[in-house]
C-alpha atoms as a PDB file:
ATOM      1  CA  UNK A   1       0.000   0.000   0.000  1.00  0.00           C
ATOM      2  CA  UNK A   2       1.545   3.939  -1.117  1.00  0.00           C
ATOM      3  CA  UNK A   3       0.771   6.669   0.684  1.00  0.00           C
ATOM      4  CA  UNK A   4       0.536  10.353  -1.178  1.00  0.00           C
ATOM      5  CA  UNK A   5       3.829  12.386  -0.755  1.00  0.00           C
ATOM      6  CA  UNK A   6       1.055  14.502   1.069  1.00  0.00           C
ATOM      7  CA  UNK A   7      -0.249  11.958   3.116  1.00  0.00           C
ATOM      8  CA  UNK A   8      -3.630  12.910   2.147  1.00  0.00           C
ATOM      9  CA  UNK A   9      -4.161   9.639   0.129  1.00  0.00           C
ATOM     10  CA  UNK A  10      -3.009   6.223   0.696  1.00  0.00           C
ATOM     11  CA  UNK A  11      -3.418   3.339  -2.602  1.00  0.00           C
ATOM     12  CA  UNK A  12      -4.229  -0.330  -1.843  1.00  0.00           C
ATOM     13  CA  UNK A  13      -2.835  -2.554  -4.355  1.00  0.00           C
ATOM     14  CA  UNK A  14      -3.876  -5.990  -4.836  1.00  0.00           C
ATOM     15  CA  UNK A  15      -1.324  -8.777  -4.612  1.00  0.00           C
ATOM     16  CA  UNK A  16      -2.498 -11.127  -7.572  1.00  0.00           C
ATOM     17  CA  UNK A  17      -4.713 -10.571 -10.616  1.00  0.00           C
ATOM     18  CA  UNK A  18      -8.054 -10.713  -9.752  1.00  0.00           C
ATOM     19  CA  UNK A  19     -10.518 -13.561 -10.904  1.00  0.00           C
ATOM     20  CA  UNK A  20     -12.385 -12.324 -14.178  1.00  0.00           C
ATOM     21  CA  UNK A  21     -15.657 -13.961 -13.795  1.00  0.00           C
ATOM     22  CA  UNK A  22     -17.305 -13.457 -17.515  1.00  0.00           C
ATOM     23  CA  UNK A  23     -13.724 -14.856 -18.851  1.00  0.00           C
ATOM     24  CA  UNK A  24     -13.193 -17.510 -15.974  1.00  0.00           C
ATOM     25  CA  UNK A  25      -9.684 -15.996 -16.036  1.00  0.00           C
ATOM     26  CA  UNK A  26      -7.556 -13.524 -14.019  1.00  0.00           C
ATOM     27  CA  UNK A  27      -7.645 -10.006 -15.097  1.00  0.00           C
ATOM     28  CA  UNK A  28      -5.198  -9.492 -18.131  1.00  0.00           C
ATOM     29  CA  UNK A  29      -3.679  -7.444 -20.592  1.00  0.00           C
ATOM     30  CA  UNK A  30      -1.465  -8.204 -23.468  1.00  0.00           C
ATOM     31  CA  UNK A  31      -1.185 -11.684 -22.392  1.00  0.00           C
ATOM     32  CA  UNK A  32       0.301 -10.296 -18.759  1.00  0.00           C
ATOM     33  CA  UNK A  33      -2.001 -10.623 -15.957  1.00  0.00           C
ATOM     34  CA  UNK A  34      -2.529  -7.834 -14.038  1.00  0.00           C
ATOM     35  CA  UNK A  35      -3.979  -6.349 -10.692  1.00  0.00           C
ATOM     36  CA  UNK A  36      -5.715  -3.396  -9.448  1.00  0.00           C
ATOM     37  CA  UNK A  37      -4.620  -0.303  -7.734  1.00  0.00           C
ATOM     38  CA  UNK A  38      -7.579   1.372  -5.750  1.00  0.00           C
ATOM     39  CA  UNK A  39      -7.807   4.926  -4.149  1.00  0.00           C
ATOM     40  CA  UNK A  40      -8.404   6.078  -0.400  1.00  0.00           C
ATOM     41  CA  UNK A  41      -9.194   9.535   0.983  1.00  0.00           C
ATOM     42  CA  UNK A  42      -7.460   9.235   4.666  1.00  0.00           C
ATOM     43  CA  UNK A  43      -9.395  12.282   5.862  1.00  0.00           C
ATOM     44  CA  UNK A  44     -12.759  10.899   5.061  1.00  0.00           C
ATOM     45  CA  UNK A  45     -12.173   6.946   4.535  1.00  0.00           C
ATOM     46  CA  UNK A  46     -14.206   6.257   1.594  1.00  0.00           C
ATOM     47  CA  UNK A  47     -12.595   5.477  -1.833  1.00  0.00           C
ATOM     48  CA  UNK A  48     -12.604   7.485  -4.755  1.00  0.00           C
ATOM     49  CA  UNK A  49     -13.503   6.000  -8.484  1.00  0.00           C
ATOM     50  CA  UNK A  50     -10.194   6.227  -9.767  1.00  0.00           C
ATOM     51  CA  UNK A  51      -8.578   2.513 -10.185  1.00  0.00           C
ATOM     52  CA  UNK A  52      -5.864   1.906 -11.952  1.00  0.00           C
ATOM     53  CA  UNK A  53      -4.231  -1.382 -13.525  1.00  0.00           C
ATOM     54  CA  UNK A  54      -0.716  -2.887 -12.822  1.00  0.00           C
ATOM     55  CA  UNK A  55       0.687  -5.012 -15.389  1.00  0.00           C
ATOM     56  CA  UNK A  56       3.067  -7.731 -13.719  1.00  0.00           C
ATOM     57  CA  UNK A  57       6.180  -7.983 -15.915  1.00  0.00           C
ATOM     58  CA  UNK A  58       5.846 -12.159 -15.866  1.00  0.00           C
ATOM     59  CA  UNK A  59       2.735 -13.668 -15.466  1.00  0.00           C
ATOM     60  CA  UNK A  60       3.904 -15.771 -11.921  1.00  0.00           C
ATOM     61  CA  UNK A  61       4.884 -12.490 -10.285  1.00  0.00           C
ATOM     62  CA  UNK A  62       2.671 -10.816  -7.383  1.00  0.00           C
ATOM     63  CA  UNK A  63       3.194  -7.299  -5.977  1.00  0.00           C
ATOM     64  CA  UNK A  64       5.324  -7.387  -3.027  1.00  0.00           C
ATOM     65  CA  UNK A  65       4.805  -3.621  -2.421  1.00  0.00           C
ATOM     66  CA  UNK A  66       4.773  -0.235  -4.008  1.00  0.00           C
ATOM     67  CA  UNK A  67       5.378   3.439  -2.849  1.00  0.00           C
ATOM     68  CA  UNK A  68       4.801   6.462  -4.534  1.00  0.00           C
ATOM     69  CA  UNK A  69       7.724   8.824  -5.426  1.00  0.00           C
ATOM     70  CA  UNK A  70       6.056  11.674  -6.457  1.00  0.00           C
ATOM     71  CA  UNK A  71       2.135  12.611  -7.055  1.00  0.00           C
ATOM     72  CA  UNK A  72       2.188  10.498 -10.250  1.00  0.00           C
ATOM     73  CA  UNK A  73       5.055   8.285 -10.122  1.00  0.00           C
ATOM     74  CA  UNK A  74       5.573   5.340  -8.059  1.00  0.00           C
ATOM     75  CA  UNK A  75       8.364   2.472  -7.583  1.00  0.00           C
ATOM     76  CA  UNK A  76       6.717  -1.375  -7.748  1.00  0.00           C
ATOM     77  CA  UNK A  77       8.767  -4.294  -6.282  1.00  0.00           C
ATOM     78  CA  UNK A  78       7.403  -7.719  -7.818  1.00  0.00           C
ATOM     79  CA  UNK A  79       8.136 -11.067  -6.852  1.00  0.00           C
ATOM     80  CA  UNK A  80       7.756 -15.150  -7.938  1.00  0.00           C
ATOM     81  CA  UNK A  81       8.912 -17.201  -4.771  1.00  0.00           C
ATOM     82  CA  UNK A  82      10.236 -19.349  -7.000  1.00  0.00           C
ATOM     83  CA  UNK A  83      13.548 -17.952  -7.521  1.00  0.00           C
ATOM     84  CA  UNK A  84      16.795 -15.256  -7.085  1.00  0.00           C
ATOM     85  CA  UNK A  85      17.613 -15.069 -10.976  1.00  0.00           C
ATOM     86  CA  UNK A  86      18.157 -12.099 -12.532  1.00  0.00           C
ATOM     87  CA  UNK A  87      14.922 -10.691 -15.012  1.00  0.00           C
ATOM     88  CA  UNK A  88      14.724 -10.695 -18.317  1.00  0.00           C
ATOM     89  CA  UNK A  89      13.984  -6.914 -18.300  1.00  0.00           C
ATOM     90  CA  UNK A  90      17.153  -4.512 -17.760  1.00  0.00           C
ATOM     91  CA  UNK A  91      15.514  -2.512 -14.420  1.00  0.00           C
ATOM     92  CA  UNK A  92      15.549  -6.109 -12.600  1.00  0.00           C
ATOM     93  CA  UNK A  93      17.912  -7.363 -10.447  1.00  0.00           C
ATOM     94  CA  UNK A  94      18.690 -10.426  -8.034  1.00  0.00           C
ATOM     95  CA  UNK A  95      18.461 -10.030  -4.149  1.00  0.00           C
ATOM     96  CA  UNK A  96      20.759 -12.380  -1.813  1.00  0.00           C
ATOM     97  CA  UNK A  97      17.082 -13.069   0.262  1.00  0.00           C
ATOM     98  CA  UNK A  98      13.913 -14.701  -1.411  1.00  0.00           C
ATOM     99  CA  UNK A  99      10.359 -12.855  -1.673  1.00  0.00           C
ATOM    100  CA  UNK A 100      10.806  -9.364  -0.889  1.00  0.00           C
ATOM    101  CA  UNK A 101       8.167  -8.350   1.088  1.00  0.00           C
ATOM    102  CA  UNK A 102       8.319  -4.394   1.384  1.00  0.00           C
ATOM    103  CA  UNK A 103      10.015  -1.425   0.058  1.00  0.00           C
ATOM    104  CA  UNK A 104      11.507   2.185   1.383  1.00  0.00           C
ATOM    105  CA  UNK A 105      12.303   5.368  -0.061  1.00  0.00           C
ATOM    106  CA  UNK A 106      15.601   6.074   2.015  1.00  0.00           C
ATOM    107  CA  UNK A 107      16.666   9.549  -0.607  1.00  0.00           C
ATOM    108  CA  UNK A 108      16.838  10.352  -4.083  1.00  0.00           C
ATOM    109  CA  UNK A 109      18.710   7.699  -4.801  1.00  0.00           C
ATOM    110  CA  UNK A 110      18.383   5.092  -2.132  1.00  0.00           C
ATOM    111  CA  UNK A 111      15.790   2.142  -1.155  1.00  0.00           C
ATOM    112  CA  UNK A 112      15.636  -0.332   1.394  1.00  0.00           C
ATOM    113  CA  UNK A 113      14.038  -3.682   0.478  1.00  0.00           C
ATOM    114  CA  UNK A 114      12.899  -5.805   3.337  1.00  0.00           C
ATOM    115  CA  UNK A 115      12.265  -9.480   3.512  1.00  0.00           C
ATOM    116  CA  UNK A 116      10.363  -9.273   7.010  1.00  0.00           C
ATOM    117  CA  UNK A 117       9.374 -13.295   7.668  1.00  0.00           C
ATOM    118  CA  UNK A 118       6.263 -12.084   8.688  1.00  0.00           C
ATOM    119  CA  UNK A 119       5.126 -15.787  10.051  1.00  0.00           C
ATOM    120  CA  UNK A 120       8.715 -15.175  12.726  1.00  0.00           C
ATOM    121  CA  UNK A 121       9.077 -16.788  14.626  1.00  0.00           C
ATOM    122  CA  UNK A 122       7.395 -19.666  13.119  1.00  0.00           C
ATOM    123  CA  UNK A 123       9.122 -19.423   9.827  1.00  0.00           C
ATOM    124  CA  UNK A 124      11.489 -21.775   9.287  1.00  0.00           C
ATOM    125  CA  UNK A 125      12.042 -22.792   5.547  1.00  0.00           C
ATOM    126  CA  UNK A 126      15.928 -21.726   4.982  1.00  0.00           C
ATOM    127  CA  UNK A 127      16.869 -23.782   8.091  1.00  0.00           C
ATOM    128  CA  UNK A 128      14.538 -26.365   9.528  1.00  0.00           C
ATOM    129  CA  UNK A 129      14.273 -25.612  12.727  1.00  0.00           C
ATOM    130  CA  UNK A 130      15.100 -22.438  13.266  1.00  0.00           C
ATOM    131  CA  UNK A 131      13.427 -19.021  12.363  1.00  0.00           C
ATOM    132  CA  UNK A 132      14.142 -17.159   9.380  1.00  0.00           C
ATOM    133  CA  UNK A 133      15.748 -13.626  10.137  1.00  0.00           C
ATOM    134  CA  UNK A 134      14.451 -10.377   8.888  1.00  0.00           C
ATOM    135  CA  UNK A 135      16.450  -9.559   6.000  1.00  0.00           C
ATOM    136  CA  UNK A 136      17.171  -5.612   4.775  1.00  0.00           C
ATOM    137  CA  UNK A 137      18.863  -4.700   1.689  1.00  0.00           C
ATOM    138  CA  UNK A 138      20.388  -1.425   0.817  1.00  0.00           C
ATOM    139  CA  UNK A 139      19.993  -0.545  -2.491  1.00  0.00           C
ATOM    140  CA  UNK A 140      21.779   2.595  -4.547  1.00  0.00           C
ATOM    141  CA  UNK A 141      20.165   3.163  -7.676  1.00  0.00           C
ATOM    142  CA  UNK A 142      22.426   6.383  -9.291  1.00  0.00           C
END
């Protein structure tokens, strides 16, 4: 979920396509499911009628989390749980932690992705046995 660089708005996103009923398929586009983006007034809780769509770049992605960077921009993070490969598109990169779970806007130039187990401390699928840590990565993008 973004929050407005004013704080006056916050934006739900769904974390997989939703189920098309007339098509018995999930929402796509292009061949590329994606997922909807909904709009909140904080100050008087009700939603507006603006929606927007999110095209996932590969179809077994889901939206870990998004934050807006400015009034119209925003920065997505997507992940597959399946793996720590690079992407096919030139903007993705691997992580040394599986299924990012959040995002932060540190500065300009600067975000934090967090992997943050939230089943800890019952978690326990790199190590059997023992909980999975809370994992923070730094990254500079110039």
């Amino acid at each position: 979920m973004a929050k407005s660089p004013d704080g006056k708005t916050i934006y739900p996103m769904f974390e997989w396509p939703l189920w098309d009923v007339p098509t018995k398929a999930v929402e796509s586009r292009n061949g590329k499911p994606n997922t909807g983006i909904l709009e909140l007034d904080v100050a008087t809780r009700r939603y507006s009628e603006r929606q927007w769509q999110y095209q996932f770049e590969e179809a077994s992605n889901a939206a870990a989390d998004f934050q807006m960077l400015d009034a119209t921009t925003s920065l997505v993070i997507e992940r597959d749980d399946a793996t720590e490969d690079v992407g096919s598109n030139e903007a993705c990169f691997a992580l040394p932690h599986l299924g990012p779970e959040g995002l932060t806007l540190v500065d300009a130039t600067h975000i934090v992705v967090a992997n943050d187990n939230n089943n800890f401390p019952f978690s326990s699928g790199r190590t059997i046995g023992q909980p999975d840590d809370n994992e923070l990565t730094l990254v500079d993008a110039p």
